[in-house]
Protein backbone atom coordinates (compact mmCIF):
# COMPACT_ATOMS: atom_id res chain seq x y z
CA UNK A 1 153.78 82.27 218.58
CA UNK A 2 154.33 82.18 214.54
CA UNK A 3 155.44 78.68 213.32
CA UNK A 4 158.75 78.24 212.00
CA UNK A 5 159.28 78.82 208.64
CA UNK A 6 159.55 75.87 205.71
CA UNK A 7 163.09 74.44 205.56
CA UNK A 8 164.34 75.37 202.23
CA UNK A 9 164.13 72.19 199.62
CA UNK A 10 167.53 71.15 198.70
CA UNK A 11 168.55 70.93 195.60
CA UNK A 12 168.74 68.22 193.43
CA UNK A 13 172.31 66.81 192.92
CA UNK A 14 173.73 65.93 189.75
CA UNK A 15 175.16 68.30 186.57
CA UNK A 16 172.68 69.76 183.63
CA UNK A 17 172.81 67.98 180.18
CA UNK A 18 171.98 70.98 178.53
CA UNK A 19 175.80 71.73 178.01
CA UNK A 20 176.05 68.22 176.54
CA UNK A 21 172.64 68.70 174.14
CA UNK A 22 173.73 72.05 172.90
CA UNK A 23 176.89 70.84 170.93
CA UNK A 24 175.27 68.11 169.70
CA UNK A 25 172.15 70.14 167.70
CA UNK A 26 174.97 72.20 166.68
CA UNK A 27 176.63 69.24 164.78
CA UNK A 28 173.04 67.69 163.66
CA UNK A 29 172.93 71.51 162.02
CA UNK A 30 176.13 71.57 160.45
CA UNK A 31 175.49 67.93 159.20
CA UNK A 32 172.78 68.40 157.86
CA UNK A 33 173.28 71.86 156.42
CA UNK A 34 176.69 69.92 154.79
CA UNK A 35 174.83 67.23 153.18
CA UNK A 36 172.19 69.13 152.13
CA UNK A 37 174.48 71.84 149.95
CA UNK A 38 176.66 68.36 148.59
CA UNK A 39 172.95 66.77 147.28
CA UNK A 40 172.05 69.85 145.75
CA UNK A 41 175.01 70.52 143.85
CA UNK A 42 175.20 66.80 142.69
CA UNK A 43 171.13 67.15 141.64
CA UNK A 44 172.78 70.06 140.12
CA UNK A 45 175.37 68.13 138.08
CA UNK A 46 173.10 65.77 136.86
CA UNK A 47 170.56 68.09 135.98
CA UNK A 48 173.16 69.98 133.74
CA UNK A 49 172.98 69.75 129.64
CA UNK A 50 176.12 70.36 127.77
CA UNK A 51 175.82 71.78 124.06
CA UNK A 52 178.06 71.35 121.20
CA UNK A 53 177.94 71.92 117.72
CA UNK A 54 175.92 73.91 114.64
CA UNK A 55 173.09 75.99 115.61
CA UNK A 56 171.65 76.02 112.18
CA UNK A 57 168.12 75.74 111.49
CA UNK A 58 168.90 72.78 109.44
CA UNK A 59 170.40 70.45 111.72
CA UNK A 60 170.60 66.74 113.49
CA UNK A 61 170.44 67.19 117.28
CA UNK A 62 171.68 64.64 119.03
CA UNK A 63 170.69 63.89 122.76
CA UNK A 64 173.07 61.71 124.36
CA UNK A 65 172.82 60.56 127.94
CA UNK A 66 175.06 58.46 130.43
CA UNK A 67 172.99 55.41 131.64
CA UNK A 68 175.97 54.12 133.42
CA UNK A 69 179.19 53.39 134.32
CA UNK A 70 181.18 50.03 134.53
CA UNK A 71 184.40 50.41 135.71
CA UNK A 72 185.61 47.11 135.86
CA UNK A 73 184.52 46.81 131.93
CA UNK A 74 186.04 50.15 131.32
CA UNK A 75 182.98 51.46 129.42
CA UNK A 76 179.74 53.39 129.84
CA UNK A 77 176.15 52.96 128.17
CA UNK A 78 175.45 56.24 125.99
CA UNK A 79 171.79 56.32 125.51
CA UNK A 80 171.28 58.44 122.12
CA UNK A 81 167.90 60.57 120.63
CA UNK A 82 168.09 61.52 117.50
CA UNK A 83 165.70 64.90 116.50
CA UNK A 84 165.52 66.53 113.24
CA UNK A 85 164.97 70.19 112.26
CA UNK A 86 163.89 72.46 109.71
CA UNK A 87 164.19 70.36 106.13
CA UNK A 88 165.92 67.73 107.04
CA UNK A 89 163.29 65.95 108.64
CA UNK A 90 159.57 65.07 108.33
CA UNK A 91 155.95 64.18 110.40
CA UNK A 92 157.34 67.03 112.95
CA UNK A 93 161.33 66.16 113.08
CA UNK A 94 160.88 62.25 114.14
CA UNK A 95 161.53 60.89 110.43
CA UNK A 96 163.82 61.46 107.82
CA UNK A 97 163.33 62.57 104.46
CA UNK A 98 166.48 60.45 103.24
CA UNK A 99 168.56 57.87 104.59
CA UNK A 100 170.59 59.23 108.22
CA UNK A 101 173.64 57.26 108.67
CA UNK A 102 175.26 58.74 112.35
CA UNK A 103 179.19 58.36 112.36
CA UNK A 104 180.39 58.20 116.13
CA UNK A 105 184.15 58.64 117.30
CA UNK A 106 186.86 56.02 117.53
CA UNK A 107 185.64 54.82 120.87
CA UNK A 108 181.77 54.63 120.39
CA UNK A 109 181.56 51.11 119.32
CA UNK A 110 179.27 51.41 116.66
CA UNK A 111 177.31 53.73 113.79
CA UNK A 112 173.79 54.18 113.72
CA UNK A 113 171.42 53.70 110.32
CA UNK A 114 168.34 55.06 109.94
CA UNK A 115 165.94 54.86 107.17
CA UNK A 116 164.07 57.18 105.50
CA UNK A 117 160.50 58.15 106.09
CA UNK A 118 160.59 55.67 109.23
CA UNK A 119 160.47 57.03 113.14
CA UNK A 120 163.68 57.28 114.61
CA UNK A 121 164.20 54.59 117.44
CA UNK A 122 166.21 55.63 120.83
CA UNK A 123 169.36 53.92 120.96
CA UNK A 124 172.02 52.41 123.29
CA UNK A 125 175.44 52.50 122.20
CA UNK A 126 178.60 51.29 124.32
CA UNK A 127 181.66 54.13 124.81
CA UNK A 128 185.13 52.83 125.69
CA UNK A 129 187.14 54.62 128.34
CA UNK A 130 190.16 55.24 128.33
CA UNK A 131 193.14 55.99 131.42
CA UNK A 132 192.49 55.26 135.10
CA UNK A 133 192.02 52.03 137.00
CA UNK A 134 189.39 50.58 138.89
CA UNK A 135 192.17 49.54 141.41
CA UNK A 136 192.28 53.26 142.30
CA UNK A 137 188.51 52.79 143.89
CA UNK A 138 187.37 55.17 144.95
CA UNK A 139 189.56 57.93 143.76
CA UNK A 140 189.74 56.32 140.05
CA UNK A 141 189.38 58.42 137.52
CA UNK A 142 188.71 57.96 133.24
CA UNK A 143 188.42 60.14 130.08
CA UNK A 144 187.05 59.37 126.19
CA UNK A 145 185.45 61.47 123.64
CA UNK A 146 181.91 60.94 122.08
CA UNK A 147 181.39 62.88 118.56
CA UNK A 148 178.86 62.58 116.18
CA UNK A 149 178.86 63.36 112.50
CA UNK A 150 175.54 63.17 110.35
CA UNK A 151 175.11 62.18 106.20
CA UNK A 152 171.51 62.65 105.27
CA UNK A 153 171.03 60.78 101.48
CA UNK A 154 175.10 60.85 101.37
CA UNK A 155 175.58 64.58 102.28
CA UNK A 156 177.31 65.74 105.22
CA UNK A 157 174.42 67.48 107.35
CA UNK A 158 174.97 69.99 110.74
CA UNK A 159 174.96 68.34 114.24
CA UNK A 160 174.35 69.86 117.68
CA UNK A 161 174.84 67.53 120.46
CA UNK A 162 173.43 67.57 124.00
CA UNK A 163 174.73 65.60 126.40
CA UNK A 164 174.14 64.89 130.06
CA UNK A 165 174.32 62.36 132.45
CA UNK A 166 172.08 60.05 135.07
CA UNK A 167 174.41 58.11 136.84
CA UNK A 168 174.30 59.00 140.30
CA UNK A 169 177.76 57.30 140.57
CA UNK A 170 180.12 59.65 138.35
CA UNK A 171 180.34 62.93 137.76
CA UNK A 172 181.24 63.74 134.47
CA UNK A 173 182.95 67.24 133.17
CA UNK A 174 182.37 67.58 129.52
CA UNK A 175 184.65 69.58 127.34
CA UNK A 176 183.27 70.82 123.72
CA UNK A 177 185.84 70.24 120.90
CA UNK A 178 186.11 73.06 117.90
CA UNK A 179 184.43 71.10 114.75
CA UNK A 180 183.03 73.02 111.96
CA UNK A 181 180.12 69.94 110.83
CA UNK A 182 180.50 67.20 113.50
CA UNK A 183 179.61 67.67 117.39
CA UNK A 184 182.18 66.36 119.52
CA UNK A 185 182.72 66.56 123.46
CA UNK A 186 185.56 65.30 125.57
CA UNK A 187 184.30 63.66 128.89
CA UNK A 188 186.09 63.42 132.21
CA UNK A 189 184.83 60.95 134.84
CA UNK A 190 185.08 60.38 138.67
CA UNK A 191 183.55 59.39 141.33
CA UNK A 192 180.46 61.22 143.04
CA UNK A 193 181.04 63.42 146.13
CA UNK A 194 178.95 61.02 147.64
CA UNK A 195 180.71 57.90 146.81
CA UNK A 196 183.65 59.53 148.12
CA UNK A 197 182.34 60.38 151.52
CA UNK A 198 180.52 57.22 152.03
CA UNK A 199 183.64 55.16 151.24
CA UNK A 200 185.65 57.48 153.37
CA UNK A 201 183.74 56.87 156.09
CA UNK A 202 183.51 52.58 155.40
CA UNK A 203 187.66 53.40 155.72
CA UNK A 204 187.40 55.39 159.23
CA UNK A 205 184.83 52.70 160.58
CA UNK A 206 186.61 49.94 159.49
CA UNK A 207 189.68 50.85 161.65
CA UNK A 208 187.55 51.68 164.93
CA UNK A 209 186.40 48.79 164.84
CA UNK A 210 190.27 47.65 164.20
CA UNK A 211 190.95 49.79 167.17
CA UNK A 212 188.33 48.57 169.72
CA UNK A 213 188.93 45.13 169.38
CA UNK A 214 192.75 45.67 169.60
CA UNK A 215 192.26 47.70 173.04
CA UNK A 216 189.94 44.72 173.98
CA UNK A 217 192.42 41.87 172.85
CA UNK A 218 194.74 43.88 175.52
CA UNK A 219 192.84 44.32 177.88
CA UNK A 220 191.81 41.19 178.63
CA UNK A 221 195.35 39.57 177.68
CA UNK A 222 196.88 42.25 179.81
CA UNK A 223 194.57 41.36 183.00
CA UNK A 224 194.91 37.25 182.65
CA UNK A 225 191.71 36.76 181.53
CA UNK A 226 190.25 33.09 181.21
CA UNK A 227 188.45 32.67 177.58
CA UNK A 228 185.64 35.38 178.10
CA UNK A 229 182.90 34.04 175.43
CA UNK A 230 180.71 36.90 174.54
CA UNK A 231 184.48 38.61 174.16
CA UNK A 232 185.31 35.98 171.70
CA UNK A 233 181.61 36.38 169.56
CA UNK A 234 182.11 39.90 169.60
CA UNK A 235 185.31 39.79 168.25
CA UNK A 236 184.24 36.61 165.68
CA UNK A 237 181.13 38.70 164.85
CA UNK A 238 183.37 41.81 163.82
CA UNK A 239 185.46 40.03 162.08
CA UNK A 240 182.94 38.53 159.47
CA UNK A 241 180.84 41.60 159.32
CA UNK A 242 183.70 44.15 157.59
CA UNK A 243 183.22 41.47 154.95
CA UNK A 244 179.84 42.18 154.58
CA UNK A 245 180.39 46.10 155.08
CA UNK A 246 183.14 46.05 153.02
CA UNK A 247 180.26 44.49 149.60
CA UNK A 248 178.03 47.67 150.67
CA UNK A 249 180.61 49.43 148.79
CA UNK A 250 179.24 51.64 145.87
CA UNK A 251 180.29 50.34 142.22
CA UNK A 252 181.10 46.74 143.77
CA UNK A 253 184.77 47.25 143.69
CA UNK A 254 187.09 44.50 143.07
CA UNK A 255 189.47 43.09 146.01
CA UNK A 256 192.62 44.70 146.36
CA UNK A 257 191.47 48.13 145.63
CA UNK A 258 192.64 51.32 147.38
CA UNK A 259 189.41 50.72 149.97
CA UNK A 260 191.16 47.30 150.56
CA UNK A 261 194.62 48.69 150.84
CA UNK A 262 193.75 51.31 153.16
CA UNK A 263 191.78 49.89 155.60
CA UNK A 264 189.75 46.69 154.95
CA UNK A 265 192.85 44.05 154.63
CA UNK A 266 194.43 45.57 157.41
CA UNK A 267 191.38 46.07 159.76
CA UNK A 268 190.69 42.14 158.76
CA UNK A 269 194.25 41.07 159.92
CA UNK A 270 194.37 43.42 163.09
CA UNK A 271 190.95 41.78 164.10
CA UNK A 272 192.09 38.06 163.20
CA UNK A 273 194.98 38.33 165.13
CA UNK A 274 193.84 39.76 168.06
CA UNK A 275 191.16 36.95 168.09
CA UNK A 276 194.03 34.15 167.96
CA UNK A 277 195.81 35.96 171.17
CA UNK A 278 192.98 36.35 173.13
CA UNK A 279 192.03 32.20 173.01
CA UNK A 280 195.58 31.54 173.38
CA UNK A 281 196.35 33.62 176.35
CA UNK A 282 192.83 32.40 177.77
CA UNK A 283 193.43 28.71 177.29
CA UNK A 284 197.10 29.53 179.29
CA UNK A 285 195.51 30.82 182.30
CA UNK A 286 192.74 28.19 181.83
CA UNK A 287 195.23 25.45 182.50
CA UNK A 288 197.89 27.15 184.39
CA UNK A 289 194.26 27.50 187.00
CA UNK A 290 193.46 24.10 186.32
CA UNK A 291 197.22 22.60 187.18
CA UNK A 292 197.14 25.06 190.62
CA UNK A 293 193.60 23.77 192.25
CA UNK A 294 195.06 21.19 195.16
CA UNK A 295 194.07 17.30 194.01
């Protein structure tokens, strides 16, 4: 007589994570296929050289480049290389052959001298900017103008300018101005993509946390909860570390910016407060316990 057959296995219980795996490689994908088309178009930006100015073979060319911004000072740092072609210049365009005096625009603060038959020297100059506010963090915004206009031994030579920019902070539109002799530009300044999505996303963390320790504080108000300590550090801990978040800020805002406005102050109070009613409603049901044990 044949043996019984096997009993079939049974199967294991439980549900597949593949459904739950599948969405999220999608979103690593799309999140990284995001950020990787926002760094290359800032690398892009910064890369960029705008031109200005006389094409002549006789000229002063001018590179100027951002070095950085400071909002709160309402300035940036131009850094400026000066190059000489054709005539005017000597030992292959780094030295004059007469005295180069470099007239800037009303809000470059300050001329540059140079003498003749000496190297020219790289220079930083400050630029003032004008309209915006850093209270607007992060979605401030500022313009000037930089212009440049050359006398070589006391005559009035051609400029080209070149200007660009390498801080990582701002992006900076440049618009060329119609000038016959000088080179002039008028710049428009904002914050980076990047600044803006990482400050964005400071805002939307700082009120989850907000959130959770509200639905905690009710929770355990709500239920007639004793003082529950590592409720109590968690909430102290939270509490101090927006602080500390809140510095990681790009550009070191000032306090009572648009970030602060938004999110920070109010994320601060909603935690504080929540903190105060959960030990007060603990220490009630502490004692009202205490009072109803029998003596």
């Amino acid at each position: 007589m044949a043996p019984p057959p096997d009993p079939p296995r049974p199967r294991r219980s439980g549900t597949s994570i593949l459904p739950i795996l599948v969405p999220i490689a999608l979103l690593i994908v799309v999140a990284v296929t995001v950020g990787s088309w926002l760094q290359f178009a800032e690398r892009q930006a910064v890369d960029e050289v705008h031109t200005t100015g006389s094409a002549a073979d006789d000229r002063v060319e001018v590179r100027a480049t951002v070095q950085h911004v400071d909002a709160a000072a309402r300035e940036l740092v131009l850094r400026v290389r000066v190059g000489l072609h054709g005539s005017l210049g000597e030992q292959e365009g780094v030295a004059p052959v007469a005295d180069l005096s470099l007239e800037t625009s009303a809000t470059t603060l300050g001329d540059l001298e140079f003498k003749a038959h000496e190297r020219l020297s790289t220079s930083d100059v400050p630029v003032a900017l004008s309209d915006g506010s850093i209270s607007d963090y992060p979605f401030d915004s500022y313009e000037t103008d930089i212009g440049f206009r050359a006398l070589l031994g006391g005559k009035q030579v051609p400029v080209r300018l070149l200007f660009s920019n390498n801080d990582t902070l701002f992006a900076i539109s440049a618009t060329p101005m119609p000038s016959e002799q000088e080179a002039v530009m008028s710049l428009g300044l904002r914050r980076s993509s990047s600044v803006l999505v990482f400050v964005t996303f400071m805002m939307l963390v700082m009120w989850a946390l907000a959130s959770s320790v509200l639905i905690a504080a009710w929770y355990l108000t709500s239920r007639g909860e004793n003082l529950v300590w590592p409720a109590l550090a968690w909430m102290a801990a939270t509490l101090f570390a927006l602080s500390a978040f809140r510095n990681t800020a790009p550009g070191t805002p000032p306090i009572g910016c648009v970030l602060d406005w938004f999110a920070f102050l109010w994320a601060e109070t909603v935690i504080a407060l929540c903190l105060i009613a959960v030990v007060i409603s603990g220490v009630r049901h502490a004692l009202r316990a205490h009072d109803a044990r029998p003596a």
